[in-house]
N, C-alpha and C. Protein backbone atom coordinates (compact mmCIF):
# COMPACT_ATOMS: atom_id res chain seq x y z
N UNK A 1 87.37 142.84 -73.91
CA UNK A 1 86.73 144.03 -73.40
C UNK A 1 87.46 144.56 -72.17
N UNK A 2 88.49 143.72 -71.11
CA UNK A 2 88.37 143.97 -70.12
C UNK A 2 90.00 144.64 -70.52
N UNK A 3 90.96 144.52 -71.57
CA UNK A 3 91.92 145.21 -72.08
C UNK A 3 91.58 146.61 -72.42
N UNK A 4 90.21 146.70 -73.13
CA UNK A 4 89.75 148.03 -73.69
C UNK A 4 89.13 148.52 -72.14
N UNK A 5 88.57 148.22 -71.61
CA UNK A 5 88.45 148.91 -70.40
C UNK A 5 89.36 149.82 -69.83
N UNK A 6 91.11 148.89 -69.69
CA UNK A 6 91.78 149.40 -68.97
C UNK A 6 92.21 150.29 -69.91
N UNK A 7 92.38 150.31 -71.16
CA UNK A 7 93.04 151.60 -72.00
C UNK A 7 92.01 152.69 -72.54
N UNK A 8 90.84 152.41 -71.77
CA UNK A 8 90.05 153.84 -71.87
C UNK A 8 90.42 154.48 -70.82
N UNK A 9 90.26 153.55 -69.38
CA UNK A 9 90.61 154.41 -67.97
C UNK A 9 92.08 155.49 -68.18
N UNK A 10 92.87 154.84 -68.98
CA UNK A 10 93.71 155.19 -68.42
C UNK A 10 93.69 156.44 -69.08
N UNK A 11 93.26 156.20 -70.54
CA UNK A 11 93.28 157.47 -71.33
C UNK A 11 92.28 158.90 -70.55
N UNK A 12 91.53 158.49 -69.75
CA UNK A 12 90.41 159.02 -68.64
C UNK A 12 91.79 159.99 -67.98
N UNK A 13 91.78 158.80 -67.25
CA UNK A 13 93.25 159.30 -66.11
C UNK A 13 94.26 160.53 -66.66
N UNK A 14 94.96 159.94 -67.74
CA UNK A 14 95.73 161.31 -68.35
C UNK A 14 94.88 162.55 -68.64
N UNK A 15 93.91 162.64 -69.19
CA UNK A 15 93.10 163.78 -70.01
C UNK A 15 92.20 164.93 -67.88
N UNK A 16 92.97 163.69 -67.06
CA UNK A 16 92.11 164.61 -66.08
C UNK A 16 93.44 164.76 -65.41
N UNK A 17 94.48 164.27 -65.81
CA UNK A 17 95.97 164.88 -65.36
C UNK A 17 96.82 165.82 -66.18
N UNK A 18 96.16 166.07 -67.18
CA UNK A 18 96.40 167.03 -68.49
C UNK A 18 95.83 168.53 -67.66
N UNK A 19 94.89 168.26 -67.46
CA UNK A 19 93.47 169.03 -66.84
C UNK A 19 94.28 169.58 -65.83
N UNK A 20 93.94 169.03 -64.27
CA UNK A 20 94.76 169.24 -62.85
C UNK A 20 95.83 169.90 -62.96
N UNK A 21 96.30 169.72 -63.60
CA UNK A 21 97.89 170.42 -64.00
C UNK A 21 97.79 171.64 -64.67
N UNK A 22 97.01 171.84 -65.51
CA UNK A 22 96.76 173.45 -66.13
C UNK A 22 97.93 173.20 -67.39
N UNK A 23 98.26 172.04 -68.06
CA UNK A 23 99.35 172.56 -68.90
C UNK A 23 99.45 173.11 -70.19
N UNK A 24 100.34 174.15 -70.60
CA UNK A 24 100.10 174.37 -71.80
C UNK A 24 100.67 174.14 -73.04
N UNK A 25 99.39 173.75 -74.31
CA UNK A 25 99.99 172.80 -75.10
C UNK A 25 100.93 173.73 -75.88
N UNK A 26 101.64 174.66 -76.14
CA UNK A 26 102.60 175.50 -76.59
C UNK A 26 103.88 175.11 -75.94
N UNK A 27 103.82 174.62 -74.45
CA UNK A 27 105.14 174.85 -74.39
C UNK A 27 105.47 173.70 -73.41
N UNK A 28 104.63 172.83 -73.11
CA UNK A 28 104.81 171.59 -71.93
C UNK A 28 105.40 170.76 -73.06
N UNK A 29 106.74 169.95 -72.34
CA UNK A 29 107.43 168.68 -73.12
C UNK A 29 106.36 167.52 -72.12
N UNK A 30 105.97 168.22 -71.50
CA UNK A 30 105.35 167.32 -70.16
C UNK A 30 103.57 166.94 -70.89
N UNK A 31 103.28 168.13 -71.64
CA UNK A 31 101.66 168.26 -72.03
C UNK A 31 102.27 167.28 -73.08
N UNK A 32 102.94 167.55 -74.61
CA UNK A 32 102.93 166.37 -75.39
C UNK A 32 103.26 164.80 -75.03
N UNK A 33 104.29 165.10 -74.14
CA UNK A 33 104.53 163.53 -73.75
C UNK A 33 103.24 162.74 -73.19
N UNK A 34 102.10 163.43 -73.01
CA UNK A 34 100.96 163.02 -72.30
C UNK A 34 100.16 162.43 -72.96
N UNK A 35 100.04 163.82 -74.35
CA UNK A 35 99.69 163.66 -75.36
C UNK A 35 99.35 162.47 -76.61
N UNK A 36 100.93 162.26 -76.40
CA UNK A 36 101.46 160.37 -77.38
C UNK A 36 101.07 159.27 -76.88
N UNK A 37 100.88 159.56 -75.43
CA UNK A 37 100.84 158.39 -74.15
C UNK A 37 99.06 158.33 -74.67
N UNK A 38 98.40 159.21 -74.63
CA UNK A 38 96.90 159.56 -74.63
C UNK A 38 95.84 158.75 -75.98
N UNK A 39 96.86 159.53 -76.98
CA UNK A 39 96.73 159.23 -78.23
C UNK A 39 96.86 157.39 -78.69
N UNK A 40 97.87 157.19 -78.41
CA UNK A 40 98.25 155.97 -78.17
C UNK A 40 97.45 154.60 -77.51
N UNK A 41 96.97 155.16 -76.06
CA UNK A 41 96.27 154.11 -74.93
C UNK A 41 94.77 154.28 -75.53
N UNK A 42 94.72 155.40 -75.91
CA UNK A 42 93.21 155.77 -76.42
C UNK A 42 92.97 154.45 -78.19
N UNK A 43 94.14 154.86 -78.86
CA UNK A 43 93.78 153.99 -79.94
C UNK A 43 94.07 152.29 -79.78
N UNK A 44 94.47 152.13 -78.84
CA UNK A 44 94.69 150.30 -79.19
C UNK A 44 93.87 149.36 -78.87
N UNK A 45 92.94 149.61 -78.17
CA UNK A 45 91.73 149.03 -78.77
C UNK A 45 90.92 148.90 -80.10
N UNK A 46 91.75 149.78 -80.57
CA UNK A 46 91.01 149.85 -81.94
C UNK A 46 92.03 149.18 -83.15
N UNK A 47 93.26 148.80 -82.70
CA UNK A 47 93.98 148.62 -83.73
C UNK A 47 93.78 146.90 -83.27
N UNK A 48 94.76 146.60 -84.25
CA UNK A 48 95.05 144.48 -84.04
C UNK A 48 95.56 143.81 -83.17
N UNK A 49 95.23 144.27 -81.53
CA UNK A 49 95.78 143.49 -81.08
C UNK A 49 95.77 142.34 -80.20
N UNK A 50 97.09 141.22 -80.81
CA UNK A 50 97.00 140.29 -80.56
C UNK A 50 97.17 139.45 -78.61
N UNK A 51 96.65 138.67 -78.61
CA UNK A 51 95.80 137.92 -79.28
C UNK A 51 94.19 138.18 -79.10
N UNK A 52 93.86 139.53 -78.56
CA UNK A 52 92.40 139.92 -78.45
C UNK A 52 92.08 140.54 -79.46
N UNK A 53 92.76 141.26 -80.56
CA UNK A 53 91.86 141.86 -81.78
C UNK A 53 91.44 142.56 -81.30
N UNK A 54 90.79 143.70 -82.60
CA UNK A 54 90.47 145.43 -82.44
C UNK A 54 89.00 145.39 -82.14
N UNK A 55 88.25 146.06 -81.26
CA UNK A 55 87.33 146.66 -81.74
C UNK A 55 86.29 147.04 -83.12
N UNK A 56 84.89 146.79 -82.76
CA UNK A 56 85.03 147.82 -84.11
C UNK A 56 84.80 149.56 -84.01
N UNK A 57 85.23 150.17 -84.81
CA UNK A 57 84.94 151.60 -84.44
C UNK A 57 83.07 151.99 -84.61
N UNK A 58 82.28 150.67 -84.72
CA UNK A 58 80.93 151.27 -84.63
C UNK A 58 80.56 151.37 -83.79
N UNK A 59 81.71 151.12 -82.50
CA UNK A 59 81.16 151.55 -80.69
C UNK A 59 81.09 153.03 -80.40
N UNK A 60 81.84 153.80 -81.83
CA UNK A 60 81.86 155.08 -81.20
C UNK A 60 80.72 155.97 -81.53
N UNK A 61 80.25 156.29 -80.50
CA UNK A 61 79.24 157.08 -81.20
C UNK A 61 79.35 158.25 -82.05
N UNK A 62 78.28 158.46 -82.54
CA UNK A 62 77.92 160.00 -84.36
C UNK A 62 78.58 161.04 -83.62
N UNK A 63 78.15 161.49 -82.46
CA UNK A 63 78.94 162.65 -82.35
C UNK A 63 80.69 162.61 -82.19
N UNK A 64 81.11 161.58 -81.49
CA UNK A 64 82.64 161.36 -81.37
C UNK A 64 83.67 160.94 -82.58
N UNK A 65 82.49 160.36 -83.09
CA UNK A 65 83.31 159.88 -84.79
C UNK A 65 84.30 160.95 -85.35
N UNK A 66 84.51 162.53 -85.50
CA UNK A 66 84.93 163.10 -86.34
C UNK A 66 86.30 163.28 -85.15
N UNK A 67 86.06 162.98 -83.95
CA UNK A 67 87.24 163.33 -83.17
C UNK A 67 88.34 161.93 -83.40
N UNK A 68 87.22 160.87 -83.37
CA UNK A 68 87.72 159.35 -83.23
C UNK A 68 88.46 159.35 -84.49
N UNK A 69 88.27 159.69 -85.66
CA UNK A 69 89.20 159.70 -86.86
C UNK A 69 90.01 160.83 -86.74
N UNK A 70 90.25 161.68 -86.44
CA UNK A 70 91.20 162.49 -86.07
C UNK A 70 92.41 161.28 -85.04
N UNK A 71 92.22 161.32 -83.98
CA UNK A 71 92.63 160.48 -82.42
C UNK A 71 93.92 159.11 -84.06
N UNK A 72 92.72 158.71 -84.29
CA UNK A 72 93.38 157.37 -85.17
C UNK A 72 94.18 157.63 -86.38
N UNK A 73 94.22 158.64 -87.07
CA UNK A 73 94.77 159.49 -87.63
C UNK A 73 96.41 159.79 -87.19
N UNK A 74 96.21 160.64 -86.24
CA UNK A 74 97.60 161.18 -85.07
C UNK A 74 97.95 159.93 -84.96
N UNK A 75 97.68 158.75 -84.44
CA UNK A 75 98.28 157.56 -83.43
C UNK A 75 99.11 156.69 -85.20
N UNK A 76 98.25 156.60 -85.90
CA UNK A 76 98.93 155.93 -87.66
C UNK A 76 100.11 156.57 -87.91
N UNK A 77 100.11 157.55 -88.47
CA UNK A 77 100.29 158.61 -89.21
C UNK A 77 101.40 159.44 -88.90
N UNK A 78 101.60 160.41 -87.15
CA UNK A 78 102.28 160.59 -86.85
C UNK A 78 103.36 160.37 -85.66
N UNK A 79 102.60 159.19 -84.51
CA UNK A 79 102.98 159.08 -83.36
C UNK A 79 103.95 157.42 -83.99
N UNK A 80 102.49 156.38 -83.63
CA UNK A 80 103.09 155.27 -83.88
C UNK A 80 104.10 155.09 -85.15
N UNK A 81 103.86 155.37 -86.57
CA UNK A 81 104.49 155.09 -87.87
C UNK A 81 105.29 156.19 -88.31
N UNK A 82 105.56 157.35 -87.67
CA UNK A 82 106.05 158.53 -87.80
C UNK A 82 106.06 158.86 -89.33
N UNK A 83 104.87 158.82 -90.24
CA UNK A 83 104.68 159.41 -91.62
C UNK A 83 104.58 160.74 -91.64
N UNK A 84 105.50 161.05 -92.46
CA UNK A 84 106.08 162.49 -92.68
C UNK A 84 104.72 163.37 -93.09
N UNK A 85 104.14 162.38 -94.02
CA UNK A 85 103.33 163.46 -95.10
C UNK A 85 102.18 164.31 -94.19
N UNK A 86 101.63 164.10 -93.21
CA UNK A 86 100.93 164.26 -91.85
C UNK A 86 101.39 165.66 -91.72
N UNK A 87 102.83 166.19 -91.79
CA UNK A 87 103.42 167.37 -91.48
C UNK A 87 103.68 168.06 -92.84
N UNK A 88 104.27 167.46 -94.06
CA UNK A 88 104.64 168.11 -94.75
C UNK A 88 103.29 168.06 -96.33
N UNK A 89 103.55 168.96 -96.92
CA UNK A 89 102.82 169.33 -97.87
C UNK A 89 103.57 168.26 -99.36
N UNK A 90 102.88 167.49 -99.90
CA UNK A 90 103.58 167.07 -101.06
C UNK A 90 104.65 167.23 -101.93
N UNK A 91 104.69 168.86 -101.84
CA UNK A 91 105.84 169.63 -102.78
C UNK A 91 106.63 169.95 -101.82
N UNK A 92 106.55 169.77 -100.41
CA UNK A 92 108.01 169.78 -99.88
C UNK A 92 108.70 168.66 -99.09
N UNK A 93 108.29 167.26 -99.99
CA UNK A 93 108.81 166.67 -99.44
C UNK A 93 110.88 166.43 -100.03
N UNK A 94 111.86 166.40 -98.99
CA UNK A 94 112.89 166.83 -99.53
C UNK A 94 113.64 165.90 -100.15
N UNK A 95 113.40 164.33 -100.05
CA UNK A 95 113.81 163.20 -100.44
C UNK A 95 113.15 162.27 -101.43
N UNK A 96 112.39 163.12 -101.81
CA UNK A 96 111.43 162.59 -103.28
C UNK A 96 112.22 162.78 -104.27
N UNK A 97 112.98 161.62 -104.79
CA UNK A 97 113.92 161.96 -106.45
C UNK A 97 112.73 162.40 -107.60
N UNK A 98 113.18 163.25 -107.94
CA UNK A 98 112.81 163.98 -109.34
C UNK A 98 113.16 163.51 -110.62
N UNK A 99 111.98 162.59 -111.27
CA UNK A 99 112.00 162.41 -112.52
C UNK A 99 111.40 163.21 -113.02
């Protein structure tokens, strides 16, 4: 708990240094880099890790759930595992051999 503590604060900390700063997400390398950092500190409590193990996601509450699968989503998908399909549409993926 006292790991997930510190990677909520911190995710706290960025989202009110996101804030303070006024940045905008169009054009800050500074707002995304915050972003991954955010995304990231925010999900690892929730993922496997060793040797304290995940969370379960039934801490989050009904209303946060649709953000919390979004959040875990981004951190899988496109940050941590960099899966393409997240960005691209099925039919354009460009390295799919064609049988």
């Amino acid at each position: 708990m006292e790991s997930a503590l510190y990677s909520f604060e911190a995710a706290r900390d960025i989202i009110k240094m996101i804030l303070d700063k006024g940045l905008d997400h169009r054009r800050s390398l500074e707002y995304y880099s915050m972003s991954v950092g955010l995304i990231c500190i925010y999900a690892r409590p929730f993922t496997n890790n060793q040797p304290v193990g995940k969370l379960s996601e039934g801490i989050v509450p009904t209303e946060f759930k649709h953000r919390h699968t979004l959040i875990m989503t981004l951190r899988h998908k496109l940050f941590a595992h960099a899966d393409a399909s997240i960005l691209a549409a099925p039919d354009d993926y460009p390295n799919e051999a064609v049988i």
